[in-house]
PDB file of N, CA and C in Angstrom:
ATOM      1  N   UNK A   1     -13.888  12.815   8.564  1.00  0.00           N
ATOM      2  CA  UNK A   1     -13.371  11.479   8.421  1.00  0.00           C
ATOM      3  C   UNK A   1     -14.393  10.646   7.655  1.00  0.00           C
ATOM      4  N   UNK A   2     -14.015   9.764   6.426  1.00  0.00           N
ATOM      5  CA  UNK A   2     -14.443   9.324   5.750  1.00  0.00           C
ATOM      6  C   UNK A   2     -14.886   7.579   6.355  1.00  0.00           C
ATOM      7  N   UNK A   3     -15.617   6.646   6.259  1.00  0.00           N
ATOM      8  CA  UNK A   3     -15.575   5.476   6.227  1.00  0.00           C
ATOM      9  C   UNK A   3     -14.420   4.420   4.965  1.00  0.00           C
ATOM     10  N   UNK A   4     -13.486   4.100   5.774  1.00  0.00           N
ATOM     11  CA  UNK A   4     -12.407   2.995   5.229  1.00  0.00           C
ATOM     12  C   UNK A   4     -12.823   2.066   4.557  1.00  0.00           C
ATOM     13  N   UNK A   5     -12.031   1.881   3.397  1.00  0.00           N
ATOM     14  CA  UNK A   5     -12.056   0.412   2.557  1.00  0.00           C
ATOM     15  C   UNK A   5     -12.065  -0.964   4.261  1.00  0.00           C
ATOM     16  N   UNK A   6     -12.154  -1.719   4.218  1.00  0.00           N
ATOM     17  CA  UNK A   6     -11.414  -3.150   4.862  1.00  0.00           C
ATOM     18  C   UNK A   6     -10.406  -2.932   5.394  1.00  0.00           C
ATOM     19  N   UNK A   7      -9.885  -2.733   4.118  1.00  0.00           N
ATOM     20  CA  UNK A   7      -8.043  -3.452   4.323  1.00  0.00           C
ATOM     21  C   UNK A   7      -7.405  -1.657   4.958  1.00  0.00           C
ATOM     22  N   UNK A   8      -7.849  -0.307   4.842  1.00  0.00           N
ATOM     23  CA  UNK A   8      -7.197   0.341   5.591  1.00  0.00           C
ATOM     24  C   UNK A   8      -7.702   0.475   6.573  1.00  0.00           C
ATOM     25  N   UNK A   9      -8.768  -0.103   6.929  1.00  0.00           N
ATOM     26  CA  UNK A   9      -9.382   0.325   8.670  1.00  0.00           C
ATOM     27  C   UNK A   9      -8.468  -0.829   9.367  1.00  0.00           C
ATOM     28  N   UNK A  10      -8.340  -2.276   8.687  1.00  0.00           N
ATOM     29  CA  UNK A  10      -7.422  -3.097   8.994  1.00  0.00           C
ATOM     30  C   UNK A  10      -6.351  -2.488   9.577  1.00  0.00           C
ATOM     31  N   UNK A  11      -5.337  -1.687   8.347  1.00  0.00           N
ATOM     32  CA  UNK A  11      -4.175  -1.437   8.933  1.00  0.00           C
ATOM     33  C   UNK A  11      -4.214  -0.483  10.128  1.00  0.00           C
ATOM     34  N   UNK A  12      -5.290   0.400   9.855  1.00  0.00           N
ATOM     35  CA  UNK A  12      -5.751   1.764  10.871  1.00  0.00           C
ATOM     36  C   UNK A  12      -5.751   0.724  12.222  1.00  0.00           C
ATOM     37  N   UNK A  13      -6.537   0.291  12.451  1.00  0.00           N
ATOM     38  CA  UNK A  13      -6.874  -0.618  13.761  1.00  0.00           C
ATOM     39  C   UNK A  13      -5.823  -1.581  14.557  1.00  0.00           C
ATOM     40  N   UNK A  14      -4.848  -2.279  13.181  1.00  0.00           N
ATOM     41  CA  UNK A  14      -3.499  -2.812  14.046  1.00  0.00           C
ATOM     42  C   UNK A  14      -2.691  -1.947  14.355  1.00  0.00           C
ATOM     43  N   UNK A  15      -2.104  -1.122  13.875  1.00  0.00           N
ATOM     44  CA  UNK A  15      -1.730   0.013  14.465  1.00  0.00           C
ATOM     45  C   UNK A  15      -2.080   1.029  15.433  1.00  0.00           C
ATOM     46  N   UNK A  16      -3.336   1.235  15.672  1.00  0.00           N
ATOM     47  CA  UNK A  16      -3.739   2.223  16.622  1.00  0.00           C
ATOM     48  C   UNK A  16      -3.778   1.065  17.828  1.00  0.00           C
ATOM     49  N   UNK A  17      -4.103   0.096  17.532  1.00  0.00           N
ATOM     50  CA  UNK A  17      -3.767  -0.702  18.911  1.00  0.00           C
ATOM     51  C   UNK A  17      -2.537  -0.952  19.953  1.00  0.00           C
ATOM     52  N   UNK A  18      -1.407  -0.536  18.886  1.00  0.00           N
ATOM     53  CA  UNK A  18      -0.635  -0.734  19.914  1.00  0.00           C
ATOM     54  C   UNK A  18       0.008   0.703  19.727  1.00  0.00           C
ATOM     55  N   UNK A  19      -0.549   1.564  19.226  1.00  0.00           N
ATOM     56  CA  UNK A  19       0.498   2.879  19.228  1.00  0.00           C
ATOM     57  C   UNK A  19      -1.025   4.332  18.810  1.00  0.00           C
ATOM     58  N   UNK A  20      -2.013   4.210  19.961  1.00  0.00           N
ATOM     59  CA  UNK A  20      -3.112   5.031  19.837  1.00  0.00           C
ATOM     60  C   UNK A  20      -2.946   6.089  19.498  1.00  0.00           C
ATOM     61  N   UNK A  21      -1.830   6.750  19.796  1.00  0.00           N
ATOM     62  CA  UNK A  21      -2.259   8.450  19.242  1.00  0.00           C
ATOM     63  C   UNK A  21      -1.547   8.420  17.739  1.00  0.00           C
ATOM     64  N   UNK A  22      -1.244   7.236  17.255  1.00  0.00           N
ATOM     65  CA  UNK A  22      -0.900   7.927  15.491  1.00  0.00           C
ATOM     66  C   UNK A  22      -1.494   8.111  14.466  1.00  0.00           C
ATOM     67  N   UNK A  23      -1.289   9.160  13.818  1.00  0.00           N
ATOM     68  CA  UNK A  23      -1.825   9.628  12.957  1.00  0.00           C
ATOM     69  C   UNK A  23      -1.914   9.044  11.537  1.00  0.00           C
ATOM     70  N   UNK A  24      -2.574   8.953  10.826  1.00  0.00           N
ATOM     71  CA  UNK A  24      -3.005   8.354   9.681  1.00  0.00           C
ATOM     72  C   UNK A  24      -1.772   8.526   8.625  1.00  0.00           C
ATOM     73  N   UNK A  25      -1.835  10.169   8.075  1.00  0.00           N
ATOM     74  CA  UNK A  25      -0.325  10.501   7.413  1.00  0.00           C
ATOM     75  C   UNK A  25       1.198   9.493   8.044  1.00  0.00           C
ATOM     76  N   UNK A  26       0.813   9.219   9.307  1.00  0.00           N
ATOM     77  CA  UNK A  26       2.567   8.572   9.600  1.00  0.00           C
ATOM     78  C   UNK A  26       2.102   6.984   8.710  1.00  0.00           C
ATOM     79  N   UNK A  27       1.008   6.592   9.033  1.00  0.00           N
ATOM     80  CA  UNK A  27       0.939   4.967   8.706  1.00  0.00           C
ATOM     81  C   UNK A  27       1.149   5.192   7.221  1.00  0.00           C
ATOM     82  N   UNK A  28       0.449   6.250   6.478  1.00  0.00           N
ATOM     83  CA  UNK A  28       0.513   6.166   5.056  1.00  0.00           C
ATOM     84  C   UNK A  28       2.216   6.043   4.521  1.00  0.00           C
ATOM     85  N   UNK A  29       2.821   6.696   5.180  1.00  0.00           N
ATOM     86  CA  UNK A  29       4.255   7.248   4.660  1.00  0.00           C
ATOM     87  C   UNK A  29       4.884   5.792   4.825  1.00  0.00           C
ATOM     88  N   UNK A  30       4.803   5.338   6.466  1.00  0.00           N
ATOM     89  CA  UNK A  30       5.280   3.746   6.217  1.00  0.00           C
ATOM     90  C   UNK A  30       5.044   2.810   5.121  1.00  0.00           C
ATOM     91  N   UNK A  31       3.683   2.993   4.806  1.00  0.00           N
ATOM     92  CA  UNK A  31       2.904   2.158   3.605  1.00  0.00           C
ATOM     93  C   UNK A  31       3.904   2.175   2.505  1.00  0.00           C
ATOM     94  N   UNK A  32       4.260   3.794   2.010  1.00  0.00           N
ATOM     95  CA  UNK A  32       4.626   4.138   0.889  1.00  0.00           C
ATOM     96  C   UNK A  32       6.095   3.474   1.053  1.00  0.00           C
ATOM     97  N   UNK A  33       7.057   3.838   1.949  1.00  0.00           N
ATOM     98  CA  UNK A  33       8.375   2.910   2.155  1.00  0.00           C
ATOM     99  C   UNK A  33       8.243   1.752   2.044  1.00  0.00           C
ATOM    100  N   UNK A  34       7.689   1.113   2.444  1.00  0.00           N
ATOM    101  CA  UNK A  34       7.651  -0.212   2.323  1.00  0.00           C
ATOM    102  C   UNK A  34       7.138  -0.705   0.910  1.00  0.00           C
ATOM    103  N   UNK A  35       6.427  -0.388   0.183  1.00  0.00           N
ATOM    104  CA  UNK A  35       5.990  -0.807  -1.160  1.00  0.00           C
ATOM    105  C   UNK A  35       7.535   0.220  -1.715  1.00  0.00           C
ATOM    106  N   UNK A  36       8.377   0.934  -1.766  1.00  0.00           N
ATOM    107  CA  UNK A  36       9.258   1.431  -2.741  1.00  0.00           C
ATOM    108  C   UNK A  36      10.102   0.504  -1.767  1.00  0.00           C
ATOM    109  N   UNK A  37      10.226  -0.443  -0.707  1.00  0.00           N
ATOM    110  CA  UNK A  37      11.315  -1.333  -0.056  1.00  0.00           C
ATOM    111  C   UNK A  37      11.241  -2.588  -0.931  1.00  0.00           C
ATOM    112  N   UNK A  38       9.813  -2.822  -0.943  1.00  0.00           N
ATOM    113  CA  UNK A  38      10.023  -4.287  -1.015  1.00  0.00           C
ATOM    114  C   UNK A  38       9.118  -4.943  -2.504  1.00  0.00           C
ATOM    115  N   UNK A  39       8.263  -3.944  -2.823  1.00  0.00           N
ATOM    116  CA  UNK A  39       8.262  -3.912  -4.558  1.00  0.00           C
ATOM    117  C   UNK A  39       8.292  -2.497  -5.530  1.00  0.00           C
ATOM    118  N   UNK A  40       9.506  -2.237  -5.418  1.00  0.00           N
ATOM    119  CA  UNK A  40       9.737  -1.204  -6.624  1.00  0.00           C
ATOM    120  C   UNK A  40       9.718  -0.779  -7.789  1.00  0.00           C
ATOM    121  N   UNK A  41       9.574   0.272  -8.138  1.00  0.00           N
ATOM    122  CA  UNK A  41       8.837   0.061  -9.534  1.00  0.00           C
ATOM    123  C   UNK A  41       9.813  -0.857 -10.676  1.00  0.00           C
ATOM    124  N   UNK A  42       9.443  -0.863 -11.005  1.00  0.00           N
ATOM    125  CA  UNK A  42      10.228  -1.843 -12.205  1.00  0.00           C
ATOM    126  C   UNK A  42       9.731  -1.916 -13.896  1.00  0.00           C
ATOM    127  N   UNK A  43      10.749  -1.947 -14.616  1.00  0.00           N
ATOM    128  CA  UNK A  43      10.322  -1.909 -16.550  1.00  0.00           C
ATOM    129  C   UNK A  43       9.088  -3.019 -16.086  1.00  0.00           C
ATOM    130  N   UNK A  44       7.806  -2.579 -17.681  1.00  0.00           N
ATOM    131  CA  UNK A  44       7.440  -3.812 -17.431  1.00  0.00           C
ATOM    132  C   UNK A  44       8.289  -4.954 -18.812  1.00  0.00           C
ATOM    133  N   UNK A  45       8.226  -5.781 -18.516  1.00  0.00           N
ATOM    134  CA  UNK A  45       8.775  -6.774 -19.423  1.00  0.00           C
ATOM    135  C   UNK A  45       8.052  -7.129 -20.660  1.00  0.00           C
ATOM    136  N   UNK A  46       8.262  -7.967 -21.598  1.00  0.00           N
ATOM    137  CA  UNK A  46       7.765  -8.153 -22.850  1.00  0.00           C
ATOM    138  C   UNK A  46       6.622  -9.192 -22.048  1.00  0.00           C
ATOM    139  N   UNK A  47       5.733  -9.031 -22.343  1.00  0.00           N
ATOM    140  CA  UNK A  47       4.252  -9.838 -22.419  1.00  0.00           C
ATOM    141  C   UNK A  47       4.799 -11.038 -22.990  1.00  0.00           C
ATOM    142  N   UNK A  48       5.482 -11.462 -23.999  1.00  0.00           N
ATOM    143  CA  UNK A  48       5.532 -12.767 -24.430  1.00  0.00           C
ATOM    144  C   UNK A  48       6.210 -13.856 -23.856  1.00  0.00           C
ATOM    145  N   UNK A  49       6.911 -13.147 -22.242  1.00  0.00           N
ATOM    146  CA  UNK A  49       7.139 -14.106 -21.838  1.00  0.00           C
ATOM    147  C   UNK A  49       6.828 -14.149 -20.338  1.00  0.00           C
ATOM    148  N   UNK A  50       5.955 -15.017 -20.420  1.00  0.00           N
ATOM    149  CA  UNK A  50       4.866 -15.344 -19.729  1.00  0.00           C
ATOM    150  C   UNK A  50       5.145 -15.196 -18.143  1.00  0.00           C
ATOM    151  N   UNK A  51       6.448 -16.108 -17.467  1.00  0.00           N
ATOM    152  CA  UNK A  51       6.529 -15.905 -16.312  1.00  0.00           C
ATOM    153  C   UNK A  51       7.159 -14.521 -15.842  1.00  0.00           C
ATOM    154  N   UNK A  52       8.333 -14.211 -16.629  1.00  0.00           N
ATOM    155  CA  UNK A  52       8.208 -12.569 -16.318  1.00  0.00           C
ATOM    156  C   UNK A  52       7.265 -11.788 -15.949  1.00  0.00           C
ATOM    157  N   UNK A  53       6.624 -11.832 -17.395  1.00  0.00           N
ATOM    158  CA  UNK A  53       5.023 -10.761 -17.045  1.00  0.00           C
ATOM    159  C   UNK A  53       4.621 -10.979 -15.787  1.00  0.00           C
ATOM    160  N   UNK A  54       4.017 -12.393 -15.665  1.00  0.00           N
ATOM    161  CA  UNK A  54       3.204 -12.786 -14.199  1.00  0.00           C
ATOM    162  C   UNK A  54       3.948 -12.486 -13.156  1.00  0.00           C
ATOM    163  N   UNK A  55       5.044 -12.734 -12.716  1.00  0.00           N
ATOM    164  CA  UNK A  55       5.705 -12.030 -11.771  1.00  0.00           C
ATOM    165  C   UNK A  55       5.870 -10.341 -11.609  1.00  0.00           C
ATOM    166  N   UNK A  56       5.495  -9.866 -12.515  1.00  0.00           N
ATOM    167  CA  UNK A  56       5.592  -8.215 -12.699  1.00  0.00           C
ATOM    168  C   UNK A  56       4.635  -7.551 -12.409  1.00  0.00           C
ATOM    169  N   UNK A  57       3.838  -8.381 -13.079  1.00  0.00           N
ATOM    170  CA  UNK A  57       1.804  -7.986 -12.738  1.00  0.00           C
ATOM    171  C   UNK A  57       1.827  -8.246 -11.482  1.00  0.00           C
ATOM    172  N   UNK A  58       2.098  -9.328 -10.707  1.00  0.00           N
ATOM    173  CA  UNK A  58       1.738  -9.485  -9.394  1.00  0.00           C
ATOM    174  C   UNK A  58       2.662  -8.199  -8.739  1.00  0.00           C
ATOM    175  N   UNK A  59       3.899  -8.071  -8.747  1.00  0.00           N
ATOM    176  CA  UNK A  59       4.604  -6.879  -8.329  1.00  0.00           C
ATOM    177  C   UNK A  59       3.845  -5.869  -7.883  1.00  0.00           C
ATOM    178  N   UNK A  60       3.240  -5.636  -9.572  1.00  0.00           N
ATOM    179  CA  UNK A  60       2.785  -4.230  -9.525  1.00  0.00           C
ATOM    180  C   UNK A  60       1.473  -4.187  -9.318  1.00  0.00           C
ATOM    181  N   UNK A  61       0.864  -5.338  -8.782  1.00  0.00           N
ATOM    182  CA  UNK A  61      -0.662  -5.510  -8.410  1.00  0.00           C
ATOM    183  C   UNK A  61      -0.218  -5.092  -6.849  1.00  0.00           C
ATOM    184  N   UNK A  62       0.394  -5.689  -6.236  1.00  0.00           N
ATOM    185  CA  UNK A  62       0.601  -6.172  -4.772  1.00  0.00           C
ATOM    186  C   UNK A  62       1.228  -3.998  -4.595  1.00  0.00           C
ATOM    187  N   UNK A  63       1.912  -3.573  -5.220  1.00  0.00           N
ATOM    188  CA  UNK A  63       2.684  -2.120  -4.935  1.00  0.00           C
ATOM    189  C   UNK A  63       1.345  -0.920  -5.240  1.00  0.00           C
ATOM    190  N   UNK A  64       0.512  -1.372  -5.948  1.00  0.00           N
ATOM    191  CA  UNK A  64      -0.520  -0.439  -6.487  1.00  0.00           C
ATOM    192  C   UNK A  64      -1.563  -0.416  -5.463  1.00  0.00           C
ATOM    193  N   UNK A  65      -1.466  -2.168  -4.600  1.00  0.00           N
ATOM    194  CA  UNK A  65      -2.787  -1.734  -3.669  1.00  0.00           C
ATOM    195  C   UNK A  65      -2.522  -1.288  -2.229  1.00  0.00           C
ATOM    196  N   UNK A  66      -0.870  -1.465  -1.942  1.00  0.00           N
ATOM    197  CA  UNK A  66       0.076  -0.519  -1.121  1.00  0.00           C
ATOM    198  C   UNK A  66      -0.436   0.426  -0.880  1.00  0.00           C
ATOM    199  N   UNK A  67       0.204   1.177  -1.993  1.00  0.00           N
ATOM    200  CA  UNK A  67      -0.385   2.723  -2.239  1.00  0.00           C
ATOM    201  C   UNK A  67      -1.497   3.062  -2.541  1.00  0.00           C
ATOM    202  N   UNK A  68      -2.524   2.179  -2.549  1.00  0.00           N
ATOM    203  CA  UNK A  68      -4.042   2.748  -2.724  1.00  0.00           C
ATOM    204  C   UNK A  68      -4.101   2.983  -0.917  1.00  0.00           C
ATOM    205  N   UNK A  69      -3.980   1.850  -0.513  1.00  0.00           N
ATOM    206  CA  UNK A  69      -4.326   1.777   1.342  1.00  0.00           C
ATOM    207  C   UNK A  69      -3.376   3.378   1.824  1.00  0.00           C
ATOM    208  N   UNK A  70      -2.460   3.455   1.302  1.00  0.00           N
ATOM    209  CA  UNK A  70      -1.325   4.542   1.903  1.00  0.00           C
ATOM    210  C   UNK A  70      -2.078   6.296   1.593  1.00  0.00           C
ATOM    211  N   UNK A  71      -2.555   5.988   0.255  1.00  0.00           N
ATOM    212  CA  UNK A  71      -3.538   6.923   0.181  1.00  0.00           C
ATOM    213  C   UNK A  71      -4.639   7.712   0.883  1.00  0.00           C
ATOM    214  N   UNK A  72      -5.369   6.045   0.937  1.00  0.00           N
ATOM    215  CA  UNK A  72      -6.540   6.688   1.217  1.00  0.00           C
ATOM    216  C   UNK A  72      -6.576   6.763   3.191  1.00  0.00           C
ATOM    217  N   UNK A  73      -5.944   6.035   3.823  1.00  0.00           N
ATOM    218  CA  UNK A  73      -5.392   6.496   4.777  1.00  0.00           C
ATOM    219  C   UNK A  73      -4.807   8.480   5.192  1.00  0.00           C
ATOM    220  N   UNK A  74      -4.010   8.701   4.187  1.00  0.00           N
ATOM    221  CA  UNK A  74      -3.398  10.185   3.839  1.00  0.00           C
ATOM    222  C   UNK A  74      -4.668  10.998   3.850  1.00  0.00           C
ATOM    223  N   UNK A  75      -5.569  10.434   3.125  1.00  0.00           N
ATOM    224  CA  UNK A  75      -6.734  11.140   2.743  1.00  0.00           C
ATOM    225  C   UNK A  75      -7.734  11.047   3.898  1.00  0.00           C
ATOM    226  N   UNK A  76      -7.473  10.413   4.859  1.00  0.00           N
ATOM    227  CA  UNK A  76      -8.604  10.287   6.104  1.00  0.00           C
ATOM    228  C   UNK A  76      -7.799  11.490   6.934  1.00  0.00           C
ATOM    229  N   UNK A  77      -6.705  11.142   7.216  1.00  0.00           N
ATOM    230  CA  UNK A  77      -6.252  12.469   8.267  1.00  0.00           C
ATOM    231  C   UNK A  77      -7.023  13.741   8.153  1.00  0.00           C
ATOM    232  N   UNK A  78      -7.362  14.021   9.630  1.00  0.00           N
ATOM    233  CA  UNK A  78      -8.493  15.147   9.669  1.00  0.00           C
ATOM    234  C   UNK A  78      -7.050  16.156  10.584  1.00  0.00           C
TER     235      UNK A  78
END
């Protein structure tokens, strides 16, 4: 077992608090549903227009660090 970013010992820790014996792989898989629930991938849009983009970037900022936490969680399971 590796030492956690923050934000997945975060999620590791609210979760094991109220549900101790789960395993890392289950939290990751939730992670991953929920970022393909609630920001999915999506075209990116033409850069030239401005609020599109920014809404897309944030999308895919907010879905990328999802799945970084969902990861590296996956990747702690011993």
């Amino acid at each position: 077992m590796t030492d956690l970013s923050p934000a997945a010992q975060a999620v590791l820790d609210a979760t094991c608090s109220r549900w101790p014996r789960t395993h890392e792989w289950i939290i990751a898989a939730a992670l991953e549903a929920v970022a393909d629930q609630v920001v999915p991938v999506s075209d990116r849009p033409d850069p030239s227009n401005e609020f599109e983009y920014g809404q897309w970037l944030a999308k895919h900022t907010t879905r990328s660090y999802l799945l970084a936490i969902a990861a590296e969680l996956e990747a702690n399971e011993v």
